[in-house]
N, C-alpha and C. Protein backbone atom coordinates (compact mmCIF):
# COMPACT_ATOMS: atom_id res chain seq x y z
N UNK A 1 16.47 31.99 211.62
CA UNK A 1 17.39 33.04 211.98
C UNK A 1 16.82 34.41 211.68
N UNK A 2 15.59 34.50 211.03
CA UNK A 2 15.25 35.71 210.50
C UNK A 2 14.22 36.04 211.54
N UNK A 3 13.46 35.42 212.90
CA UNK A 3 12.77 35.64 213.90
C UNK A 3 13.18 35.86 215.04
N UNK A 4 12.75 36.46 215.89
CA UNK A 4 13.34 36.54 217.50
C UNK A 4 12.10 35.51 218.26
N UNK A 5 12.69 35.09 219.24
CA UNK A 5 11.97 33.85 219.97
C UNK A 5 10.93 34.05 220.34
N UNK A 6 10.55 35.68 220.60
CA UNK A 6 9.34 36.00 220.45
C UNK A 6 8.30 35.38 219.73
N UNK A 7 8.98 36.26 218.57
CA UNK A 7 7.97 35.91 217.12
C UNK A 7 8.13 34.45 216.99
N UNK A 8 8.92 33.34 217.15
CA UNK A 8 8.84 32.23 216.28
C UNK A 8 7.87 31.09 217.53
N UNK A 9 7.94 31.64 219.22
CA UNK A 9 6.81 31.26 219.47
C UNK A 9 5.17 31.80 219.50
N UNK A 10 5.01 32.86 218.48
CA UNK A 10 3.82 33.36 217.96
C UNK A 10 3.63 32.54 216.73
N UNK A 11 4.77 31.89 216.09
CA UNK A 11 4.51 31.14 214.86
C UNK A 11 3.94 29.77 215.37
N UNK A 12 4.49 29.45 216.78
CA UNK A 12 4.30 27.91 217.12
C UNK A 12 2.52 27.79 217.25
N UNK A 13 2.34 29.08 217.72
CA UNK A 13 1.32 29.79 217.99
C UNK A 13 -0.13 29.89 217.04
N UNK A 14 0.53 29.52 215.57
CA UNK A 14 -0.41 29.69 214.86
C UNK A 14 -0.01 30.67 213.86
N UNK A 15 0.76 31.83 214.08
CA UNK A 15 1.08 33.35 213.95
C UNK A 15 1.35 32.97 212.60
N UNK A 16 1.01 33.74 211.34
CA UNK A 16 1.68 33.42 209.63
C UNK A 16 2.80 34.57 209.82
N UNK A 17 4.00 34.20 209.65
CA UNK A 17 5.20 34.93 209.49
C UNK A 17 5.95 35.71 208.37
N UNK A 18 5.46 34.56 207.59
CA UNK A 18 6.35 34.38 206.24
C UNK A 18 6.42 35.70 205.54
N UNK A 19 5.59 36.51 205.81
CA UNK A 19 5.88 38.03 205.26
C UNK A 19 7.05 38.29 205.87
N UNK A 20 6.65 38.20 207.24
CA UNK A 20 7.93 39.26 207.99
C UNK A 20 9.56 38.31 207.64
N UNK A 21 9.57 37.26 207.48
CA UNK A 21 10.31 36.26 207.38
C UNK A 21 11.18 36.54 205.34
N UNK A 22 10.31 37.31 204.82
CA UNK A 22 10.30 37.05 203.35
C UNK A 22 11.39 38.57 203.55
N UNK A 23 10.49 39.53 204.07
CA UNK A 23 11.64 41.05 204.46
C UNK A 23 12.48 40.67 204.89
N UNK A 24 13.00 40.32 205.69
CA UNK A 24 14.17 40.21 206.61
C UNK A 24 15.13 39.89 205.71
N UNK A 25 14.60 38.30 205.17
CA UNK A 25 15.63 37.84 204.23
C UNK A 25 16.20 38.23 203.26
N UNK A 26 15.35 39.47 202.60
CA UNK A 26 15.45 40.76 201.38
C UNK A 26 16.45 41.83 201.83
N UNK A 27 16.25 42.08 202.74
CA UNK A 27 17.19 43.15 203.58
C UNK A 27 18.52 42.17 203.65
N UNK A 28 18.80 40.82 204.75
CA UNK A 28 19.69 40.32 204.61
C UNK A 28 20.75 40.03 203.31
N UNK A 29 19.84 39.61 202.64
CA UNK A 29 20.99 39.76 200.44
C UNK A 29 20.98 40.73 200.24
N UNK A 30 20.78 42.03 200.68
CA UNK A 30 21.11 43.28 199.93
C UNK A 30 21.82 43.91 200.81
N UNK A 31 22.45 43.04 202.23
CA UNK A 31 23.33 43.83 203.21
C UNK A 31 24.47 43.24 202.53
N UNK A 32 24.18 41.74 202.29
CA UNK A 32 25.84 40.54 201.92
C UNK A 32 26.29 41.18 200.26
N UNK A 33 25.55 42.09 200.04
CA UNK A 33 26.24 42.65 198.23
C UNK A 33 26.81 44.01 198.67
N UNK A 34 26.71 44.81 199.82
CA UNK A 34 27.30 45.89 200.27
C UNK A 34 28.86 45.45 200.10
N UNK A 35 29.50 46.32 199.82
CA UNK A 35 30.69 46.64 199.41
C UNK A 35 31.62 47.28 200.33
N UNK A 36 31.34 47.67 201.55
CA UNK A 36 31.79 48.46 202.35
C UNK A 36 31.02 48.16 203.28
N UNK A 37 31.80 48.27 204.54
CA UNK A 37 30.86 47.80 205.98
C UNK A 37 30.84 49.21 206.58
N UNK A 38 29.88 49.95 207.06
CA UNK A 38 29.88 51.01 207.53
C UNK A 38 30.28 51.15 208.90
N UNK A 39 31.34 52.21 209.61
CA UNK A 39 32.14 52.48 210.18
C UNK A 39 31.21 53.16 211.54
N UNK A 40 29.51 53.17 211.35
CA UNK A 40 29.19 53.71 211.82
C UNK A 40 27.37 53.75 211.49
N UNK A 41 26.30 53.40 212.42
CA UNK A 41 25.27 53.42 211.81
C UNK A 41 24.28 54.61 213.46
N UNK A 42 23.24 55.24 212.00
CA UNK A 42 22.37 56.12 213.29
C UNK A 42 21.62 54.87 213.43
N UNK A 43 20.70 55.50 214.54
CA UNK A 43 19.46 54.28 215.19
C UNK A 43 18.36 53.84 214.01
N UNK A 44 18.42 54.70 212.70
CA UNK A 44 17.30 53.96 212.21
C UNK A 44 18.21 53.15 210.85
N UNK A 45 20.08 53.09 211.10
CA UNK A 45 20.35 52.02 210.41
C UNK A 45 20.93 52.99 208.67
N UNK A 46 21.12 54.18 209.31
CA UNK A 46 21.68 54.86 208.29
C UNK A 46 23.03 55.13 208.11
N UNK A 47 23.94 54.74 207.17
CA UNK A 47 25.60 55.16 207.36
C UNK A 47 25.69 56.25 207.31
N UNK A 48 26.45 56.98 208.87
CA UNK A 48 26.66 57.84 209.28
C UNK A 48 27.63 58.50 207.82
N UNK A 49 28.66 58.04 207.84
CA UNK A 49 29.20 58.56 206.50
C UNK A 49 28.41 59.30 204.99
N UNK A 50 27.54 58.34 204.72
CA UNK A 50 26.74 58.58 203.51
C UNK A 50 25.85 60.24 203.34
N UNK A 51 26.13 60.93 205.05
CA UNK A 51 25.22 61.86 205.47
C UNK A 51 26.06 63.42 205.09
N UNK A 52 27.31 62.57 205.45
CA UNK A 52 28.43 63.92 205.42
C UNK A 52 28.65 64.03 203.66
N UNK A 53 29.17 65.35 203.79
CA UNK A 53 29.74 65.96 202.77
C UNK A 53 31.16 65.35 202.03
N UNK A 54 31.39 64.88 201.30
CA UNK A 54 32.72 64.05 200.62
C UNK A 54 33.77 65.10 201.25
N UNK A 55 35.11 64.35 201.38
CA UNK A 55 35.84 65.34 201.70
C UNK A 55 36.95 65.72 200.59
N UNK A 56 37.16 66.80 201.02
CA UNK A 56 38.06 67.62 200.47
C UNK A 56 39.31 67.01 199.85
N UNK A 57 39.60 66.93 198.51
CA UNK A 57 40.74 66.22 197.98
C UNK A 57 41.97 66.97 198.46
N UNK A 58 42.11 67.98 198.25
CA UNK A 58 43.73 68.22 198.82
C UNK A 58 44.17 68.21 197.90
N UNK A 59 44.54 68.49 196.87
CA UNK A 59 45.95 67.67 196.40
C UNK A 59 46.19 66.77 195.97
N UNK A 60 45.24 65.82 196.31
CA UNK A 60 45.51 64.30 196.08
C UNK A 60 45.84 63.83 197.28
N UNK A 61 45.52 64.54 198.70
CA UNK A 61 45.68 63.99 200.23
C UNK A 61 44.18 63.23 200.82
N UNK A 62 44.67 62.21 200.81
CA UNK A 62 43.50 61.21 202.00
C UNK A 62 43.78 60.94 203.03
N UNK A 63 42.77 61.42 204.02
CA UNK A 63 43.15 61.51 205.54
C UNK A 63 42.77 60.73 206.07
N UNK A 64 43.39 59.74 207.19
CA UNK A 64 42.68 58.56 207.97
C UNK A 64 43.23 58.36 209.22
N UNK A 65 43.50 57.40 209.85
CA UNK A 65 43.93 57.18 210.78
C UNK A 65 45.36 56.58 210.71
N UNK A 66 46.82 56.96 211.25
CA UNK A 66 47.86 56.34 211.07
C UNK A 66 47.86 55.06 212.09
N UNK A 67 48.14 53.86 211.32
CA UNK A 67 47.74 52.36 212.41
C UNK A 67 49.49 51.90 212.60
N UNK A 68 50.30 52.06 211.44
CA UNK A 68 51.30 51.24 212.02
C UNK A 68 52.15 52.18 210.82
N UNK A 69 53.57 52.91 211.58
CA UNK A 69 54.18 53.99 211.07
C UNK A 69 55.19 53.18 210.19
N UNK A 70 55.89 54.40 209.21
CA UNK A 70 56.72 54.25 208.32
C UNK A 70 56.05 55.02 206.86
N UNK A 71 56.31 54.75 205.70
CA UNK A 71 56.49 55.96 204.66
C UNK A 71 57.04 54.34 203.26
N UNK A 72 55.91 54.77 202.44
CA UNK A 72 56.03 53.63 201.75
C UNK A 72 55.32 54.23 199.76
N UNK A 73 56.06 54.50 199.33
CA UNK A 73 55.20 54.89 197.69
C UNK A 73 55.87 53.58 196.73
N UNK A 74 53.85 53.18 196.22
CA UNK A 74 54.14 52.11 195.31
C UNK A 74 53.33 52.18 194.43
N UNK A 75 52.40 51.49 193.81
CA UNK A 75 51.29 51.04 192.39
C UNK A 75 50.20 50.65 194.25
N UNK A 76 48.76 51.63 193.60
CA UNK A 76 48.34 50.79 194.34
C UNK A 76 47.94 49.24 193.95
N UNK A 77 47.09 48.57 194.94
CA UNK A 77 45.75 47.58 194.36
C UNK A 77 44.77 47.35 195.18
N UNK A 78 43.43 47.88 194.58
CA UNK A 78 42.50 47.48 195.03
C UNK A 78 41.91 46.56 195.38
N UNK A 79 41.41 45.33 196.61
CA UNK A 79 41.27 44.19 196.09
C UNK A 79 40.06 44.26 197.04
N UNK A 80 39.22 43.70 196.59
CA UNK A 80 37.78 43.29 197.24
C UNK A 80 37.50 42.06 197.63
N UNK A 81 38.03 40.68 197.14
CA UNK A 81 38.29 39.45 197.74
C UNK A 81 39.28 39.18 197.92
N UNK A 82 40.03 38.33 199.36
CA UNK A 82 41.54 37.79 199.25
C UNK A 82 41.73 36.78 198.44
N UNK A 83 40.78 35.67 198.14
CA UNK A 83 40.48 34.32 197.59
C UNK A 83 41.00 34.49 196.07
N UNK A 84 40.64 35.51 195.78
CA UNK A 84 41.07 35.98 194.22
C UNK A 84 42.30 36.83 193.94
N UNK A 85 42.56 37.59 194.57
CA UNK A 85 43.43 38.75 194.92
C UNK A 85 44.67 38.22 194.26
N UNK A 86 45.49 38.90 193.93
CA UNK A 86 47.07 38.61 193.72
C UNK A 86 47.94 39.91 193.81
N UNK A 87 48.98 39.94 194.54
CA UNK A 87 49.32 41.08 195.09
C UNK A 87 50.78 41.43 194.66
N UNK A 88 51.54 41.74 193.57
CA UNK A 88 52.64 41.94 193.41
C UNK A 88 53.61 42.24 194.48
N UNK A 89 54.69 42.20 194.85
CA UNK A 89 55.52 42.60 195.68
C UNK A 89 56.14 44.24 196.12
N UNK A 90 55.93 44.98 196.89
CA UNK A 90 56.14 46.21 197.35
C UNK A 90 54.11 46.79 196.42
N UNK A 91 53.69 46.29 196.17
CA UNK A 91 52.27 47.57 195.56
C UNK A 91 51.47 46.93 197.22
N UNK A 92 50.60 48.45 197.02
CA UNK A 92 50.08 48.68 198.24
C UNK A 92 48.71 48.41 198.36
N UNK A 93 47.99 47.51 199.24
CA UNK A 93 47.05 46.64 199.64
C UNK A 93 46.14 48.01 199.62
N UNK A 94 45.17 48.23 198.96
CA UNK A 94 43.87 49.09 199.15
C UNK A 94 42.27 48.11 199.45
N UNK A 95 41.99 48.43 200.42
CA UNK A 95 40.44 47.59 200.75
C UNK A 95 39.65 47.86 201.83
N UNK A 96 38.22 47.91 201.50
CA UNK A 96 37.47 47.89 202.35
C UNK A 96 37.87 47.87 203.96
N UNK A 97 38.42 46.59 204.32
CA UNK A 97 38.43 45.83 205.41
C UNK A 97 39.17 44.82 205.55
N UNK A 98 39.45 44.27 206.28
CA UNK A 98 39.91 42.93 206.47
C UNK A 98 39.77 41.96 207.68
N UNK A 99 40.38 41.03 207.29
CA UNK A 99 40.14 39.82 208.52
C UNK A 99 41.01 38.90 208.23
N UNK A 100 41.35 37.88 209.69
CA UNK A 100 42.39 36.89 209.04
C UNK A 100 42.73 36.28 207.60
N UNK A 101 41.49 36.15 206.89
CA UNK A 101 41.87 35.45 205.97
C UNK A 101 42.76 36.44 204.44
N UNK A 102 42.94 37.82 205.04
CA UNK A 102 43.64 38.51 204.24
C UNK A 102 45.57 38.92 204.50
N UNK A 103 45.69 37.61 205.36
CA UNK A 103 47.01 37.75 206.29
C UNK A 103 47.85 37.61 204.83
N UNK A 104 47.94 36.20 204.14
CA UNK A 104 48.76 35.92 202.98
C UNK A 104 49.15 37.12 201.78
N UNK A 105 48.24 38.17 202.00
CA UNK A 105 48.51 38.95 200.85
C UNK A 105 49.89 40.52 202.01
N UNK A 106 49.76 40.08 202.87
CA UNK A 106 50.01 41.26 204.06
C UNK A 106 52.03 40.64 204.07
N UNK A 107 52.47 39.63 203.33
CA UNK A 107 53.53 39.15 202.85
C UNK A 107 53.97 39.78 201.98
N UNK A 108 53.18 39.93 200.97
CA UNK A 108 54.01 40.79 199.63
C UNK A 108 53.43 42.55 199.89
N UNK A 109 52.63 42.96 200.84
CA UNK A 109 52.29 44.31 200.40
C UNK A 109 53.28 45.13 200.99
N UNK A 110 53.51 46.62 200.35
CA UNK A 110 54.20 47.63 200.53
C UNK A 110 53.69 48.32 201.74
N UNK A 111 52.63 48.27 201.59
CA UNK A 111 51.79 48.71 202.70
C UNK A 111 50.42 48.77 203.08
N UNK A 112 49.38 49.17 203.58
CA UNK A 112 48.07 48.71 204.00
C UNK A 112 47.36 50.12 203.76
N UNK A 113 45.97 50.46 203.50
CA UNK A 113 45.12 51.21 203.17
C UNK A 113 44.03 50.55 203.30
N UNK A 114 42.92 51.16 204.31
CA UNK A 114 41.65 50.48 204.72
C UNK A 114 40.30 51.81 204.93
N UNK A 115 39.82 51.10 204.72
CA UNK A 115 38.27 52.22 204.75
C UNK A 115 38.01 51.89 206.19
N UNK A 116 37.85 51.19 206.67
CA UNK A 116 37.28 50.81 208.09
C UNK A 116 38.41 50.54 209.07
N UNK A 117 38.25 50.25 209.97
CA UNK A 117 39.51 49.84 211.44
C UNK A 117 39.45 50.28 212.68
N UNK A 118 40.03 49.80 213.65
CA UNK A 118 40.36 50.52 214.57
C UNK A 118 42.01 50.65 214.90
N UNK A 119 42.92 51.01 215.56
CA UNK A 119 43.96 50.49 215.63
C UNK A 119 44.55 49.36 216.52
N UNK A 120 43.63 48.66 216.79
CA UNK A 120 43.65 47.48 217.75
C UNK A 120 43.07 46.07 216.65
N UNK A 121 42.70 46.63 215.55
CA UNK A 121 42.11 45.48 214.45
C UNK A 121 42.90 44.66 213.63
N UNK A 122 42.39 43.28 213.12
CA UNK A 122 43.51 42.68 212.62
C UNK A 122 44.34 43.20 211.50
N UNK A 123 43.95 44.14 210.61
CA UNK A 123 44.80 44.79 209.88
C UNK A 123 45.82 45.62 210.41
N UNK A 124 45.74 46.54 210.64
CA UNK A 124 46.44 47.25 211.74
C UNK A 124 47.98 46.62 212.44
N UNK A 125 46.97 45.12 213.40
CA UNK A 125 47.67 44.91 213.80
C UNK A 125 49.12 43.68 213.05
N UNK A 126 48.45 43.23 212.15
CA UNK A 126 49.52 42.52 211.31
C UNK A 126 50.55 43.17 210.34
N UNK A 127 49.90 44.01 209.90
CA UNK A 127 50.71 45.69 209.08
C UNK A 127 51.95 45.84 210.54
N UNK A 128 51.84 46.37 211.93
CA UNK A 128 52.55 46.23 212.68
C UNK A 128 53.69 45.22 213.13
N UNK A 129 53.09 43.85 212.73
CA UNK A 129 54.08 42.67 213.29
C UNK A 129 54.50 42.89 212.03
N UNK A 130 54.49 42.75 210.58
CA UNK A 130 55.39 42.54 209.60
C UNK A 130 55.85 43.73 208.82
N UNK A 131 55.84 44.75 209.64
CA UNK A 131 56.73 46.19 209.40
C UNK A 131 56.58 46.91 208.46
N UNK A 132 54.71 47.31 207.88
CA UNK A 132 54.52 47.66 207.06
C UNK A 132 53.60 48.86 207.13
N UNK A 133 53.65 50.36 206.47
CA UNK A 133 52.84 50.96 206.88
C UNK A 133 51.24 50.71 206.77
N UNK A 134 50.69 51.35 207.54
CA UNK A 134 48.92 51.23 207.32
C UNK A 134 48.51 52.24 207.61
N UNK A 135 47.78 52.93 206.87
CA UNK A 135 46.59 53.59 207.03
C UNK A 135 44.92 53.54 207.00
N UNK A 136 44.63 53.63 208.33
CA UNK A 136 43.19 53.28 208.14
C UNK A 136 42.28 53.88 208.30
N UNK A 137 40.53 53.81 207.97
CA UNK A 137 39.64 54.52 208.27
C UNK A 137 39.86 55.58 207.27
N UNK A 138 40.40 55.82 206.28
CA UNK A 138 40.24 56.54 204.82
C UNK A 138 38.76 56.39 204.14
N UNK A 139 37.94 57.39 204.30
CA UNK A 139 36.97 57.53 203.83
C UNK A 139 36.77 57.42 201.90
N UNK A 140 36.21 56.41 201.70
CA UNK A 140 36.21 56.42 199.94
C UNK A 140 37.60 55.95 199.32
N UNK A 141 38.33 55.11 200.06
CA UNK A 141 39.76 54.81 199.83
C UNK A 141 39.62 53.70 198.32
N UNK A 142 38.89 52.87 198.08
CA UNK A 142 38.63 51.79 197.33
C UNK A 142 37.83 52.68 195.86
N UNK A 143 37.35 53.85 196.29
CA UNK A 143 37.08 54.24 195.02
C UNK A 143 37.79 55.45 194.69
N UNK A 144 38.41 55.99 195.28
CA UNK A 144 39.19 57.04 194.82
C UNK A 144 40.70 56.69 194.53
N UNK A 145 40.92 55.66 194.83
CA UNK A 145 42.55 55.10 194.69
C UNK A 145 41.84 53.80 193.42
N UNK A 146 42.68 53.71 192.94
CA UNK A 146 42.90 53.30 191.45
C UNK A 146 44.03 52.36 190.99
N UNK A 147 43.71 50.62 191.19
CA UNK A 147 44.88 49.78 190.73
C UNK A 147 45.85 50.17 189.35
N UNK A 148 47.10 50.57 190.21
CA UNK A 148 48.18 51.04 189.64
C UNK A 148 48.46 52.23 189.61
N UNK A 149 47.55 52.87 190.20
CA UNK A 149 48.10 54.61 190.60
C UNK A 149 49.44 54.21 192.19
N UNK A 150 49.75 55.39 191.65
CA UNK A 150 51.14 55.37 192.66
C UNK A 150 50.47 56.28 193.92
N UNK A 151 50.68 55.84 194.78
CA UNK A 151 50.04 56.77 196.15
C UNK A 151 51.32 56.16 197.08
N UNK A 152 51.29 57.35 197.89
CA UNK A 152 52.09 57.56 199.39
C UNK A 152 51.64 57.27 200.44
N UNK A 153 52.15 56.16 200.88
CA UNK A 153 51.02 55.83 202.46
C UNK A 153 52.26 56.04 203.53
N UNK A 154 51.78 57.64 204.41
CA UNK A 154 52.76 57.70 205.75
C UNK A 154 52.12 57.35 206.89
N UNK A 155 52.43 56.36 207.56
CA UNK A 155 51.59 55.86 208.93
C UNK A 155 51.49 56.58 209.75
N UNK A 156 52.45 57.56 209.52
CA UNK A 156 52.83 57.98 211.22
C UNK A 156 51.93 59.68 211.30
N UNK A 157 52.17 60.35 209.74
CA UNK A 157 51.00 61.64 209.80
C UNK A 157 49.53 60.53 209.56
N UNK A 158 49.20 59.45 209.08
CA UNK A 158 47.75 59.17 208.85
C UNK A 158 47.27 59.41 207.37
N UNK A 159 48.17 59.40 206.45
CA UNK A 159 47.76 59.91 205.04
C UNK A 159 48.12 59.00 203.87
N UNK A 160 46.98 59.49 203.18
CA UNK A 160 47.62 58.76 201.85
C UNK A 160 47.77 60.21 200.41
N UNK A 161 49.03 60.15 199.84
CA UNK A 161 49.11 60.95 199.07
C UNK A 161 48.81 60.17 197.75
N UNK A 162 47.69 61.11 196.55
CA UNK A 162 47.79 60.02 195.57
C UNK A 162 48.55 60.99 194.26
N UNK A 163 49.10 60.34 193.30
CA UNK A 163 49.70 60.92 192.33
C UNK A 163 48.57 61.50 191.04
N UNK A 164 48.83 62.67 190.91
CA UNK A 164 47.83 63.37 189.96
C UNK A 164 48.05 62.82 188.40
């Protein structure tokens, strides 16, 4: 999986790989420990984000994209695996990302907060079927929000307010 059919019939070939084969796989474990999936890469594989300037706190205002409206203040929680996760009832889902397998916690949350998304994505769109706000595409949301800080998530301006 670490060759293109090219290269692996240059290996059938005779071709010694195992260098290029040894990188790939080095690069591959140090993509699967990333913490954040980037929302955005230039051509030579750089997060567009990492380039810009942090933004502006506000107040304690985080700006993102509003995915599914309503007005919701609770405790956040940060959670980085669902498998582990435990989500009190009304505190508000803070994470990276998601995917089906983060549906069960989308039962007890107050509301949704995501670093990444689109508004057509499965977060988004399950925050929508079970009537909960979301905000997504919050830049630095997982490290600037803080399990058990109280923050304001309004879907419908796109914000998260956090408590000073």
């Amino acid at each position: 999986m670490f060759l293109t059919l090219d290269e692996v019939e240059a290996a059938l070939d005779g071709a010694d790989l195992t260098g290029l084969v040894a990188r790939r796989r080095a690069t591959h474990r140090r993509e699967l420990r990333r913490r954040v999936v980037p929302a955005a890469l230039l051509s030579d594989g750089t997060d567009v984000e990492s380039t810009l300037p942090a933004p502006a706190d506000g107040a304690g205002l985080l700006r993102g994209v509003g995915a599914a409206t309503g007005r919701v203040t609770g405790p956040a929680r940060v959670v980085t695996d669902p498998a582990t996760a435990h989500l009190e009832p009304g505190e508000i889902l803070v994470t990276a990302t998601t995917d089906p397998g983060w549906t069960p916690l989308f039962l007890t949350a107050g509301a949704l907060v995501t670093e990444t998304g689109a508004i057509m994505a499965h977060g988004p769109t399950v925050a929508r079927e079970y009537g909960i706000p979301a905000v997504i595409s919050v830049p630095g949301a997982t490290s600037r929000i803080v399990t058990g800080q109280v923050i304001t998530v309004d879907g419908a301006a796109g914000t998260v307010t956090t408590a000073r």
